[in-house]
ModelCIF file with pLDDT and N, C-alpha, C, O atoms, coordinates in Angstrom:
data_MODEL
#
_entry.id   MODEL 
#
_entity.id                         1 
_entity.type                       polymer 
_entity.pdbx_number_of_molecules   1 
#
_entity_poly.entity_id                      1 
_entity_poly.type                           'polypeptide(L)' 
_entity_poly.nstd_linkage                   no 
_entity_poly.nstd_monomer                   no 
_entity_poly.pdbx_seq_one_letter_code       
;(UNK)(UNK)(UNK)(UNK)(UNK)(UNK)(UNK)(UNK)(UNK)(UNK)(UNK)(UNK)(UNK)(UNK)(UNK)(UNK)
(UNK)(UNK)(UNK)(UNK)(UNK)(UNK)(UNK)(UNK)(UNK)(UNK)(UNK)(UNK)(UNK)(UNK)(UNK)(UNK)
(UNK)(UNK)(UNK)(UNK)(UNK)(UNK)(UNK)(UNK)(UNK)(UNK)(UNK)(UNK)(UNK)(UNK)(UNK)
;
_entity_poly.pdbx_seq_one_letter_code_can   XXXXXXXXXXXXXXXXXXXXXXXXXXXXXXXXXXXXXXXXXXXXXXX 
_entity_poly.pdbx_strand_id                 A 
#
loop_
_entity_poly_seq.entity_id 
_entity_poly_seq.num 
_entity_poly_seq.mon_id 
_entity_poly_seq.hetero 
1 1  UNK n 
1 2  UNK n 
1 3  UNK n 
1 4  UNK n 
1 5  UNK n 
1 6  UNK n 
1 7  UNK n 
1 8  UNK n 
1 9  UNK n 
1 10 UNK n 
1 11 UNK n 
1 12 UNK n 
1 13 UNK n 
1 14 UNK n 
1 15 UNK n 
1 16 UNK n 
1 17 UNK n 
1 18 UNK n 
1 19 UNK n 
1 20 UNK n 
1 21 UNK n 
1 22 UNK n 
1 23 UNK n 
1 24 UNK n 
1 25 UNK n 
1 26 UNK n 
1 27 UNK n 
1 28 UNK n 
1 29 UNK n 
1 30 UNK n 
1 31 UNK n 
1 32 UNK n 
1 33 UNK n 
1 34 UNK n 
1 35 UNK n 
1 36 UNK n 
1 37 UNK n 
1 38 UNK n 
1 39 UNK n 
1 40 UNK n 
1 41 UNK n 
1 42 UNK n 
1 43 UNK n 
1 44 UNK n 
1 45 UNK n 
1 46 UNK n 
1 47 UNK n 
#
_struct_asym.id          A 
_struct_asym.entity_id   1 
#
loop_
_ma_qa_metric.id 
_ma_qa_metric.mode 
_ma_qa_metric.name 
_ma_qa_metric.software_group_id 
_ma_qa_metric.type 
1 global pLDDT . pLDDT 
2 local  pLDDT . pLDDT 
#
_ma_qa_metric_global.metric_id      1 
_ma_qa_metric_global.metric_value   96.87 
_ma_qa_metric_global.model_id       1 
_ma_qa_metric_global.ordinal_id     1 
#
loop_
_ma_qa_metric_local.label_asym_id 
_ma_qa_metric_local.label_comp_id 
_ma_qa_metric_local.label_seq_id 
_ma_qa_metric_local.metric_id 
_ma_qa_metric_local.metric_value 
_ma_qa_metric_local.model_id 
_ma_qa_metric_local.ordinal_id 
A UNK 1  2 98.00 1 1  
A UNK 2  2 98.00 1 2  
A UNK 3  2 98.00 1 3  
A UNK 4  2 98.00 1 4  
A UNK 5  2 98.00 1 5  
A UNK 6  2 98.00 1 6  
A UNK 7  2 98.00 1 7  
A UNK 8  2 98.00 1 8  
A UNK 9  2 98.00 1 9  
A UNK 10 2 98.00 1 10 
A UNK 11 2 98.00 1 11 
A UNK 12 2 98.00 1 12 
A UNK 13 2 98.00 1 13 
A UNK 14 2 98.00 1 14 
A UNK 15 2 98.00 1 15 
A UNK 16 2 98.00 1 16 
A UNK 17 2 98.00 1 17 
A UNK 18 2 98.00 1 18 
A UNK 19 2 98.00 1 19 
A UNK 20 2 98.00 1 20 
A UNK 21 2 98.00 1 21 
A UNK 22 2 98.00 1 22 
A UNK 23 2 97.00 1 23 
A UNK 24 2 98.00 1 24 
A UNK 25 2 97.00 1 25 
A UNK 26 2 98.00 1 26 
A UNK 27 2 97.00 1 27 
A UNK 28 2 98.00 1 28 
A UNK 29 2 98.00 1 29 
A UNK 30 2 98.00 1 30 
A UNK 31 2 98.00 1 31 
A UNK 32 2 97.00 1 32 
A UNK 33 2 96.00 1 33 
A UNK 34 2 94.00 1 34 
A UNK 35 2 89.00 1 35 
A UNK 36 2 86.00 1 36 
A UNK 37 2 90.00 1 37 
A UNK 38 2 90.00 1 38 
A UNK 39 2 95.00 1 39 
A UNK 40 2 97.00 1 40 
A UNK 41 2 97.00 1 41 
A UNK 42 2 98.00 1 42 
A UNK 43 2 98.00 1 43 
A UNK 44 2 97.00 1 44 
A UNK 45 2 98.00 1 45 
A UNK 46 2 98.00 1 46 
A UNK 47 2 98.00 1 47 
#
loop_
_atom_site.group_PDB 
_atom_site.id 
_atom_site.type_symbol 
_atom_site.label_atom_id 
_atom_site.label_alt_id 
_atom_site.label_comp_id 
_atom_site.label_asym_id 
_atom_site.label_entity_id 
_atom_site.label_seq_id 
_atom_site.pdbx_PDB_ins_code 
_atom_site.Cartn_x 
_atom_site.Cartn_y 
_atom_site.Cartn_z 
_atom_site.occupancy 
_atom_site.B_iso_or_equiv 
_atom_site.pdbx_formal_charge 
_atom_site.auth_seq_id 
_atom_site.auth_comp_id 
_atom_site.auth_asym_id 
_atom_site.auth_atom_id 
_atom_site.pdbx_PDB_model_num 
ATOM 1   N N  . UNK A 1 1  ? 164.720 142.680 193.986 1.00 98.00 ? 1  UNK A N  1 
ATOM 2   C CA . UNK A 1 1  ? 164.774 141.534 194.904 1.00 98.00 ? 1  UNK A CA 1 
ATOM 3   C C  . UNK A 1 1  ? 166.204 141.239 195.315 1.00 98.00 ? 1  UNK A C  1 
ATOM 4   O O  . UNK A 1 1  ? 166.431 141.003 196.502 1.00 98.00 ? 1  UNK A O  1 
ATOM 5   N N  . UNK A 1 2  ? 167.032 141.235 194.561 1.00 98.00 ? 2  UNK A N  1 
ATOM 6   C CA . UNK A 1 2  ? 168.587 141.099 194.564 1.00 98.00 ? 2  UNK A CA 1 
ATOM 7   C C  . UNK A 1 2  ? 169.296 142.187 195.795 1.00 98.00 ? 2  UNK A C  1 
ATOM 8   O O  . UNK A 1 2  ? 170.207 141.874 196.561 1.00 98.00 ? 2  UNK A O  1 
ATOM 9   N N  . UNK A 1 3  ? 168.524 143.663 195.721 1.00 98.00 ? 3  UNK A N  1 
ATOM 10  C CA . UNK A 1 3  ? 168.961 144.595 196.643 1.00 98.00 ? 3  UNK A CA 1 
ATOM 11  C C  . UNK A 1 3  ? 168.401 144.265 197.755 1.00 98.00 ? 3  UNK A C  1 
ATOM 12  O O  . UNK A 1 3  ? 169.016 144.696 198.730 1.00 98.00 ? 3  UNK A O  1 
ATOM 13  N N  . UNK A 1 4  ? 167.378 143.608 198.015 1.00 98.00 ? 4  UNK A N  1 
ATOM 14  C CA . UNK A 1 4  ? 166.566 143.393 199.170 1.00 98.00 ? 4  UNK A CA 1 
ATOM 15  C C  . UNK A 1 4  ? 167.513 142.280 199.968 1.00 98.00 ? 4  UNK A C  1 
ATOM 16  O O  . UNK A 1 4  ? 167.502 142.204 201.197 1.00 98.00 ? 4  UNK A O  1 
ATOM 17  N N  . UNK A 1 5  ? 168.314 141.445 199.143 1.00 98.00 ? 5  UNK A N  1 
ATOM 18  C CA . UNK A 1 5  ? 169.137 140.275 199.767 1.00 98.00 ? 5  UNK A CA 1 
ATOM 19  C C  . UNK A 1 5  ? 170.409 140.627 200.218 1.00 98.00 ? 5  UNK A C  1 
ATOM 20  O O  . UNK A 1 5  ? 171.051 139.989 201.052 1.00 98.00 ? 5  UNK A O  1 
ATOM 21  N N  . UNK A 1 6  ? 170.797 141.739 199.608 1.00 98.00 ? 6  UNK A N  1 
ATOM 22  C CA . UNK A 1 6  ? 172.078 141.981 199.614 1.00 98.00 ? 6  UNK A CA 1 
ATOM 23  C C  . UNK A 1 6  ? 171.727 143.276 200.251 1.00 98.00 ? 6  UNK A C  1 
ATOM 24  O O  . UNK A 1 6  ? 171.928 144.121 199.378 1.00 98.00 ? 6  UNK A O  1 
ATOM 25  N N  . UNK A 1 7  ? 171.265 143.914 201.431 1.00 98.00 ? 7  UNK A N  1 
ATOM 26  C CA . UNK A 1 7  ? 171.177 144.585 202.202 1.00 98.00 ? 7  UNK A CA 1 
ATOM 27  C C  . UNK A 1 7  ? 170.349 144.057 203.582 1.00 98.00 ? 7  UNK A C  1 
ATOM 28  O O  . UNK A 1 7  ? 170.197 144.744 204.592 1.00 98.00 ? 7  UNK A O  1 
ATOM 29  N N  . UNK A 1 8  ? 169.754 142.415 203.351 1.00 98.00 ? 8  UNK A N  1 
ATOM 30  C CA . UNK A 1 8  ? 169.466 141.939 204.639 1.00 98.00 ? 8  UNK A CA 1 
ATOM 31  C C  . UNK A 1 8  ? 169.971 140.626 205.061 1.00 98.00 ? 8  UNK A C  1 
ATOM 32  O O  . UNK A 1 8  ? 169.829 139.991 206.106 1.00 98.00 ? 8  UNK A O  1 
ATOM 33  N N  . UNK A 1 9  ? 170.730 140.339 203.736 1.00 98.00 ? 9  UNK A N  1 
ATOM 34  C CA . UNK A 1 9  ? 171.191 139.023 204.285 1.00 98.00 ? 9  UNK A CA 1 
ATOM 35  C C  . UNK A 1 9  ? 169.702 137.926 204.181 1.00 98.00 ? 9  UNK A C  1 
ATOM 36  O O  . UNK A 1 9  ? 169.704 136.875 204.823 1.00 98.00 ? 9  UNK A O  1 
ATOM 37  N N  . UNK A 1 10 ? 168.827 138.210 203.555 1.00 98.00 ? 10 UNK A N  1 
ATOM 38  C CA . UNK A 1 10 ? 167.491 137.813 203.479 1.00 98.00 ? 10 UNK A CA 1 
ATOM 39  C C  . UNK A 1 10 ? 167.029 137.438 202.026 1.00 98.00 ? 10 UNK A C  1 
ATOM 40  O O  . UNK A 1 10 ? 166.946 138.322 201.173 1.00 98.00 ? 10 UNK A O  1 
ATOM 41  N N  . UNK A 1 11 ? 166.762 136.279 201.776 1.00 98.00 ? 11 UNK A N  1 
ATOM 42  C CA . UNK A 1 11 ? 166.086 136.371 200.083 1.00 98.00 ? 11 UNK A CA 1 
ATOM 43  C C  . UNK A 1 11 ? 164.730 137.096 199.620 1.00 98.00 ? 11 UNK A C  1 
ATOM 44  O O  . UNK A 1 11 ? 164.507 137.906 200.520 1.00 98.00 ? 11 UNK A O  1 
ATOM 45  N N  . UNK A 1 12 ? 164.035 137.167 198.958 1.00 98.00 ? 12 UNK A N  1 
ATOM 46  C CA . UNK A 1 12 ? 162.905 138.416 199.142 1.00 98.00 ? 12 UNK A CA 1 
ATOM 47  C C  . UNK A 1 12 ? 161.776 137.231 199.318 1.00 98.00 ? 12 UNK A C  1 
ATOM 48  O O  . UNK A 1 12 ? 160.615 137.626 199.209 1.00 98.00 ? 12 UNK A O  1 
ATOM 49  N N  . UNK A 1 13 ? 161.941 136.024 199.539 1.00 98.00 ? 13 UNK A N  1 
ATOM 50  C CA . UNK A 1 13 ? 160.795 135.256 199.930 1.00 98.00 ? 13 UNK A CA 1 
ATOM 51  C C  . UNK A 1 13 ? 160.956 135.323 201.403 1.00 98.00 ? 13 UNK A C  1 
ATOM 52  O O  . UNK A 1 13 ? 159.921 135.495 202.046 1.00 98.00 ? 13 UNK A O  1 
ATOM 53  N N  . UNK A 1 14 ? 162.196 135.206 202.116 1.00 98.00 ? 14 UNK A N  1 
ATOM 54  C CA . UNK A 1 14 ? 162.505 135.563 203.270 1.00 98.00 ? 14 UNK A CA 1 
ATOM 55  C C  . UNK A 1 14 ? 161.726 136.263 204.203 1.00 98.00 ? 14 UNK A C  1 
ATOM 56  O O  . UNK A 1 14 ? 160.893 136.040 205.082 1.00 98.00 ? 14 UNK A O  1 
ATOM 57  N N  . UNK A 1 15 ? 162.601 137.641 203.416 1.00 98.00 ? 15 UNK A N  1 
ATOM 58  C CA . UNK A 1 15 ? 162.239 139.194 203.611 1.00 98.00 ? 15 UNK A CA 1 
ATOM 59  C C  . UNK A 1 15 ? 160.768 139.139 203.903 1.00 98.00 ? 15 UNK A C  1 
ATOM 60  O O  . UNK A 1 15 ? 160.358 139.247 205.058 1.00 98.00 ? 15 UNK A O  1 
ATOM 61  N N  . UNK A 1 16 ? 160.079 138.996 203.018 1.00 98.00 ? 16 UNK A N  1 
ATOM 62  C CA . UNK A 1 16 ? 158.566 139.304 202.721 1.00 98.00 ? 16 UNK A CA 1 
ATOM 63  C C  . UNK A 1 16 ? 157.918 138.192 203.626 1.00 98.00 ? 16 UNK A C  1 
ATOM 64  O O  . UNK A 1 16 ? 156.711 138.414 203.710 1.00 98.00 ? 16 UNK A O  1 
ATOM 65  N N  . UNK A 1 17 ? 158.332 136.960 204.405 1.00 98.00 ? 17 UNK A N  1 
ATOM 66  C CA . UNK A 1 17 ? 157.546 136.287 205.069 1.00 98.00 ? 17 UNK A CA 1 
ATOM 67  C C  . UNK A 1 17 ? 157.821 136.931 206.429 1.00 98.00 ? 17 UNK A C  1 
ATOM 68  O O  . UNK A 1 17 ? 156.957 137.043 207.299 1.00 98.00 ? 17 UNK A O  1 
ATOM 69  N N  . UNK A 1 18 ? 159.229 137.394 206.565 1.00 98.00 ? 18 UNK A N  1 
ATOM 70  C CA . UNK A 1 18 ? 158.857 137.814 207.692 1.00 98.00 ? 18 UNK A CA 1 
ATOM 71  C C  . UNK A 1 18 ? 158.669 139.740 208.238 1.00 98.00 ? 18 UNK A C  1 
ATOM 72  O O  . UNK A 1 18 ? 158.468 140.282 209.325 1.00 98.00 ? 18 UNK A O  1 
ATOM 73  N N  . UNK A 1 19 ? 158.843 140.190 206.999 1.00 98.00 ? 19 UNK A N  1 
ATOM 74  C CA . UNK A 1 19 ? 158.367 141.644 207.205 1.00 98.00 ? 19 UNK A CA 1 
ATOM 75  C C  . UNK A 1 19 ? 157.241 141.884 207.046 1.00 98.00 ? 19 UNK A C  1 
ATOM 76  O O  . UNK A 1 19 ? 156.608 142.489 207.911 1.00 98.00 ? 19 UNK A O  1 
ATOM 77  N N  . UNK A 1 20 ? 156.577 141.397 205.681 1.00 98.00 ? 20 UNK A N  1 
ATOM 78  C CA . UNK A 1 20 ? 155.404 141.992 205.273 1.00 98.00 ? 20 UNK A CA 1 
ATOM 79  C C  . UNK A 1 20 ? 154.079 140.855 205.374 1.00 98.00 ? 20 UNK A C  1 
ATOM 80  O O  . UNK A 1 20 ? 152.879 141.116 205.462 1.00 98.00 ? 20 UNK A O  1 
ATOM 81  N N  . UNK A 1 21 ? 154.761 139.499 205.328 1.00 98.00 ? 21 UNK A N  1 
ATOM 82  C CA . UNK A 1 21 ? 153.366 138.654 205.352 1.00 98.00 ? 21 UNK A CA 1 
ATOM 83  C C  . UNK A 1 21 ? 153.082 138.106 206.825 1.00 98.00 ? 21 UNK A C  1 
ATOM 84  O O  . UNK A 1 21 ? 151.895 137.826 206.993 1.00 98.00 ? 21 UNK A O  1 
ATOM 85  N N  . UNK A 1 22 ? 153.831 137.911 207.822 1.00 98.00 ? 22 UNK A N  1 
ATOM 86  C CA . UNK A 1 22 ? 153.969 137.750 209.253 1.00 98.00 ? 22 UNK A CA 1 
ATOM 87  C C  . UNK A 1 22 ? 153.016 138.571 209.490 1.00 98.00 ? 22 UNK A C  1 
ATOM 88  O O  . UNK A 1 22 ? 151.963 138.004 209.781 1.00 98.00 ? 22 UNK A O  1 
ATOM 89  N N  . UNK A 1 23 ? 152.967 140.160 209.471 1.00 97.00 ? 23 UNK A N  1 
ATOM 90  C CA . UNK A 1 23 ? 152.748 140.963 210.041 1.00 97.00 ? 23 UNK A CA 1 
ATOM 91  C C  . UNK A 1 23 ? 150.882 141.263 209.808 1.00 97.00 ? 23 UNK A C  1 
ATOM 92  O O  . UNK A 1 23 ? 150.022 141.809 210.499 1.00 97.00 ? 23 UNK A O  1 
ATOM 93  N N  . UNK A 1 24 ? 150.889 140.540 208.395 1.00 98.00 ? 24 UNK A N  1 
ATOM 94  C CA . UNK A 1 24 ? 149.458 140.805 207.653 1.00 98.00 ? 24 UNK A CA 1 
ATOM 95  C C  . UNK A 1 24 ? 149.090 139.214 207.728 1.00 98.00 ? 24 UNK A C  1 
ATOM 96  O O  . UNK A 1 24 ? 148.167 138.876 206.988 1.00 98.00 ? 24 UNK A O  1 
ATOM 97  N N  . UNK A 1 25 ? 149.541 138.451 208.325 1.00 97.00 ? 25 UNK A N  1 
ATOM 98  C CA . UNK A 1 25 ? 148.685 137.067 209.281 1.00 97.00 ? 25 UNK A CA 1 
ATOM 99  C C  . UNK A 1 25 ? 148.615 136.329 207.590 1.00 97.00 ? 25 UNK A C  1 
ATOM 100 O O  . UNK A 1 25 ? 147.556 135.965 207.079 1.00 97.00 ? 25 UNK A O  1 
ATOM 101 N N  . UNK A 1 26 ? 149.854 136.230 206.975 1.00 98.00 ? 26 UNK A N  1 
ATOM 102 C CA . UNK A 1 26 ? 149.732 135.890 205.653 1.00 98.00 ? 26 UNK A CA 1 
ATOM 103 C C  . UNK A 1 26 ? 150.336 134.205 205.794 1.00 98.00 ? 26 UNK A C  1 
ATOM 104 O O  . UNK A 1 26 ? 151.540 134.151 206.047 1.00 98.00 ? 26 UNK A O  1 
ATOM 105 N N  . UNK A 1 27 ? 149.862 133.313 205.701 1.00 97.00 ? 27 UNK A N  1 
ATOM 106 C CA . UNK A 1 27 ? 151.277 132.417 206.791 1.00 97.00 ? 27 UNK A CA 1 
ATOM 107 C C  . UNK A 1 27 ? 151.464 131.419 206.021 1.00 97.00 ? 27 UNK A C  1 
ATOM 108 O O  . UNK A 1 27 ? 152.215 130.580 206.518 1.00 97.00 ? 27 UNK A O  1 
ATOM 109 N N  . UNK A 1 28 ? 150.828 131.018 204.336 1.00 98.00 ? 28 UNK A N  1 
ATOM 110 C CA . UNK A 1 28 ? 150.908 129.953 203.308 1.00 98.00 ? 28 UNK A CA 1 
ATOM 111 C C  . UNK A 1 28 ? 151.340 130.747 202.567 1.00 98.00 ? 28 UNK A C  1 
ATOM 112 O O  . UNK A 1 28 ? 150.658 131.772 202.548 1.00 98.00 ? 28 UNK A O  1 
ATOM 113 N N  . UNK A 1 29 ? 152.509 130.758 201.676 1.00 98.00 ? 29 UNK A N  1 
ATOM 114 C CA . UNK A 1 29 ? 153.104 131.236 200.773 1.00 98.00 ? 29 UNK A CA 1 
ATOM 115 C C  . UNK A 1 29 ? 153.742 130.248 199.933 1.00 98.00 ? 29 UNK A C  1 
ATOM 116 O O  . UNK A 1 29 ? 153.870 129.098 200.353 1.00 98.00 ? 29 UNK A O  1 
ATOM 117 N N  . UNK A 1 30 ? 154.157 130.582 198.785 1.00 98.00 ? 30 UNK A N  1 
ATOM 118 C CA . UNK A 1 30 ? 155.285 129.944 197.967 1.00 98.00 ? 30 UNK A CA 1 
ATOM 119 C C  . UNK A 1 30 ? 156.365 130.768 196.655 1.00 98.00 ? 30 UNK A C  1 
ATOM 120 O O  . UNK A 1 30 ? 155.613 131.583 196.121 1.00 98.00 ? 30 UNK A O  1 
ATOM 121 N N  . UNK A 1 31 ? 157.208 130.819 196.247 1.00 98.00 ? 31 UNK A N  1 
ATOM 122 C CA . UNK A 1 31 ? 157.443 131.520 195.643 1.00 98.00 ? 31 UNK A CA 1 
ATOM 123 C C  . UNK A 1 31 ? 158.552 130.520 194.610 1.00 98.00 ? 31 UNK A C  1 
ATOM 124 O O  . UNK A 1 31 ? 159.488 129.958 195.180 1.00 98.00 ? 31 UNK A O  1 
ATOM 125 N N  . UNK A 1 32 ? 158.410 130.382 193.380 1.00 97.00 ? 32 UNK A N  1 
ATOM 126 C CA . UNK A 1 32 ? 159.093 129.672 192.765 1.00 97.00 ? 32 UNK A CA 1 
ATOM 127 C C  . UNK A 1 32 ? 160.139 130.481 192.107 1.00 97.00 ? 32 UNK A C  1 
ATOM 128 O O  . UNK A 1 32 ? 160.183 131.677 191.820 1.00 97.00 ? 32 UNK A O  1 
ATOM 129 N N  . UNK A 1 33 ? 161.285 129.134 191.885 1.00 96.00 ? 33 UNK A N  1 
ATOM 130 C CA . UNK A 1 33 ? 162.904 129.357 191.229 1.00 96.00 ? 33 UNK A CA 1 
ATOM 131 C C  . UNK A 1 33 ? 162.924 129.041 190.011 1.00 96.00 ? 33 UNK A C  1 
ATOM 132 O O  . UNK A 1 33 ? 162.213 128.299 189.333 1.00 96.00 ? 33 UNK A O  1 
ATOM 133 N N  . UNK A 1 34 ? 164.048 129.848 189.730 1.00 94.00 ? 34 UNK A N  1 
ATOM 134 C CA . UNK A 1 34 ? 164.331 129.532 188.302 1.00 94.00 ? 34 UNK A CA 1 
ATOM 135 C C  . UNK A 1 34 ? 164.535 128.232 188.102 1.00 94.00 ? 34 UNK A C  1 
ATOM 136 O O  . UNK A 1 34 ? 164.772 127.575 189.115 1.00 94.00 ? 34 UNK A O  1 
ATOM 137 N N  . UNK A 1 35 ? 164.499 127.475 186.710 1.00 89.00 ? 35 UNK A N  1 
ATOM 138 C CA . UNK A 1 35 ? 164.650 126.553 186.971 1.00 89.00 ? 35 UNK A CA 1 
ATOM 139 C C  . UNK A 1 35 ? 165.731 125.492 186.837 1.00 89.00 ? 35 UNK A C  1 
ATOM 140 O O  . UNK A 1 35 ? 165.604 124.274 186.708 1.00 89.00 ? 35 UNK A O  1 
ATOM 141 N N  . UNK A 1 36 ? 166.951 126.330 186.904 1.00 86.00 ? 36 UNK A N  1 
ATOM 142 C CA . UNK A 1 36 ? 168.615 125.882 186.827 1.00 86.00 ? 36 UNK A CA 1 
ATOM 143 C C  . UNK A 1 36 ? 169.024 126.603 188.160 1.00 86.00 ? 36 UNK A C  1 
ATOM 144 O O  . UNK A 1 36 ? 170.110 126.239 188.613 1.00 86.00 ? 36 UNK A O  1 
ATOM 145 N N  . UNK A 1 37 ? 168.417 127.459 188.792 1.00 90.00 ? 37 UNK A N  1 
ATOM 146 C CA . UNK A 1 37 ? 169.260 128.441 189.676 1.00 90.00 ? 37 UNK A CA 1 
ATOM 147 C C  . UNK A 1 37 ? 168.656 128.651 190.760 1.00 90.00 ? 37 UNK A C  1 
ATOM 148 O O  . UNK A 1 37 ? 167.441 128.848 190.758 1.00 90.00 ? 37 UNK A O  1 
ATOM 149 N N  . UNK A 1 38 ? 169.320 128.650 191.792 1.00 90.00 ? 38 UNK A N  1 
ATOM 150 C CA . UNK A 1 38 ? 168.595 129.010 193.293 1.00 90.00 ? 38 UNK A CA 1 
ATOM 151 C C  . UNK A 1 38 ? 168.144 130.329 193.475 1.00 90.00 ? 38 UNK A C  1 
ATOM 152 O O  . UNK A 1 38 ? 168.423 131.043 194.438 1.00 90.00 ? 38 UNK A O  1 
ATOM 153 N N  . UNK A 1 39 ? 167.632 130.546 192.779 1.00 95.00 ? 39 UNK A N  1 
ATOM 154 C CA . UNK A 1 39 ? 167.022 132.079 192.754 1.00 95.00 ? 39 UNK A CA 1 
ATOM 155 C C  . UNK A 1 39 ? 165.889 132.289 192.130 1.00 95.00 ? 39 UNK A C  1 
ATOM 156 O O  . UNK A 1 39 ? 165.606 131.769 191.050 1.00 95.00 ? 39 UNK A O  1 
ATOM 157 N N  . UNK A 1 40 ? 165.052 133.183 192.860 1.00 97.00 ? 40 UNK A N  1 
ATOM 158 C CA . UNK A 1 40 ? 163.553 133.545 192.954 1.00 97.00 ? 40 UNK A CA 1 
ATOM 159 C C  . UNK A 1 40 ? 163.180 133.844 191.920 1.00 97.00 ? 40 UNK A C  1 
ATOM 160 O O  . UNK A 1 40 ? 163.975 134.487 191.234 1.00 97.00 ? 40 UNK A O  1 
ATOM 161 N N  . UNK A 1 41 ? 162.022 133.569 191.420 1.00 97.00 ? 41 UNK A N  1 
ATOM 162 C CA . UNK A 1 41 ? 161.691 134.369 189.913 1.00 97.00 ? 41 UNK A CA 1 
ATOM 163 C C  . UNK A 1 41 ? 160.636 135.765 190.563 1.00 97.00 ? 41 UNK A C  1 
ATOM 164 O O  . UNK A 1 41 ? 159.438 135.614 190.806 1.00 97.00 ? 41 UNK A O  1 
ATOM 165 N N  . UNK A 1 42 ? 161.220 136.784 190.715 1.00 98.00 ? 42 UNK A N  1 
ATOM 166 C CA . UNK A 1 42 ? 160.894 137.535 191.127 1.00 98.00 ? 42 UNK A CA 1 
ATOM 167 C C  . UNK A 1 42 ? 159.684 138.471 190.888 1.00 98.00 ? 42 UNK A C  1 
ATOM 168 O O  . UNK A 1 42 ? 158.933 139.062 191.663 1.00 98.00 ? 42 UNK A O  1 
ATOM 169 N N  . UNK A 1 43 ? 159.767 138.390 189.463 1.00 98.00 ? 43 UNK A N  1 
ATOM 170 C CA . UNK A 1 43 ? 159.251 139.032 188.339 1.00 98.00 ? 43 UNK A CA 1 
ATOM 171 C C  . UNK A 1 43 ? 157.217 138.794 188.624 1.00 98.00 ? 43 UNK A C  1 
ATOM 172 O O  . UNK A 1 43 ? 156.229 139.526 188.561 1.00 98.00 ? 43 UNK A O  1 
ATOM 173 N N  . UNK A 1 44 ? 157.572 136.939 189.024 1.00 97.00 ? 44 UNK A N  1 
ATOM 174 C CA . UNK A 1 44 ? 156.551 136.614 188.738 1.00 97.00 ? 44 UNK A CA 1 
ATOM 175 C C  . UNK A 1 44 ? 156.178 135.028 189.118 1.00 97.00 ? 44 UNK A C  1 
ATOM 176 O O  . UNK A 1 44 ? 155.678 134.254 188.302 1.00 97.00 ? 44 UNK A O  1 
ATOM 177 N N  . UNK A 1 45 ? 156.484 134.703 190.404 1.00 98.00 ? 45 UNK A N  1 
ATOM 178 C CA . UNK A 1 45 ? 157.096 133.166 190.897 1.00 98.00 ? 45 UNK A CA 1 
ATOM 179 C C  . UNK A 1 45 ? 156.174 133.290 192.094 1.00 98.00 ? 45 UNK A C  1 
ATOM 180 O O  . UNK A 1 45 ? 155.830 132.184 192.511 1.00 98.00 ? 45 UNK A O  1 
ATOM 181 N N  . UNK A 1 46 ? 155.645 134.378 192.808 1.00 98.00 ? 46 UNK A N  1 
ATOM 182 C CA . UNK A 1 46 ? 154.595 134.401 193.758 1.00 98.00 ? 46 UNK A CA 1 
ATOM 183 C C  . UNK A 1 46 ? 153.587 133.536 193.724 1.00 98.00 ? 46 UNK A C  1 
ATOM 184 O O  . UNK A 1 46 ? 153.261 133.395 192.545 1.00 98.00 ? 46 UNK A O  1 
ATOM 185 N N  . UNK A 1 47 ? 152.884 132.840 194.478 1.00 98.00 ? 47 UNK A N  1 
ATOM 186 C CA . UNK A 1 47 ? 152.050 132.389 195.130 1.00 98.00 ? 47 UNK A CA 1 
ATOM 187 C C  . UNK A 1 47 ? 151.457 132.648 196.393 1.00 98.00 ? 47 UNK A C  1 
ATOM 188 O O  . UNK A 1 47 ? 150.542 131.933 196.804 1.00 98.00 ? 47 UNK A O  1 
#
C-alpha cells in the first residue's frame, strides 16, 4: 500500500476508489486508520 502511494501520489484508499472501485460501480467504501496515525490499516481496515 505504501508503494502504491509513493508511486501515485495516491493513498491506496485513493488509488482503489478511483482505479479499481469507480470502474466496478463500487461507490460506498470505507477503509480504516491506525489508530495514532494517518495511515491505512492496510492489512485489514477495508470495508
Amino acid at each position: 500500500a505504501s508503494i502504491i502511494e509513493r508511486t501515485s501520489g495516491l493513498n491506496v484508499h485513493e488509488f482503489a476508489k478511483k482505479y479499481l472501485f469507480s470502474p466496478l460501480g463500487i461507490e460506498n467504501s470505507e477503509w480504516t486508520h491506525f489508530p495514532d496515525i494517518n495511515l491505512h490499516a492496510a492489512a485489514s481496515g477495508l470495508r
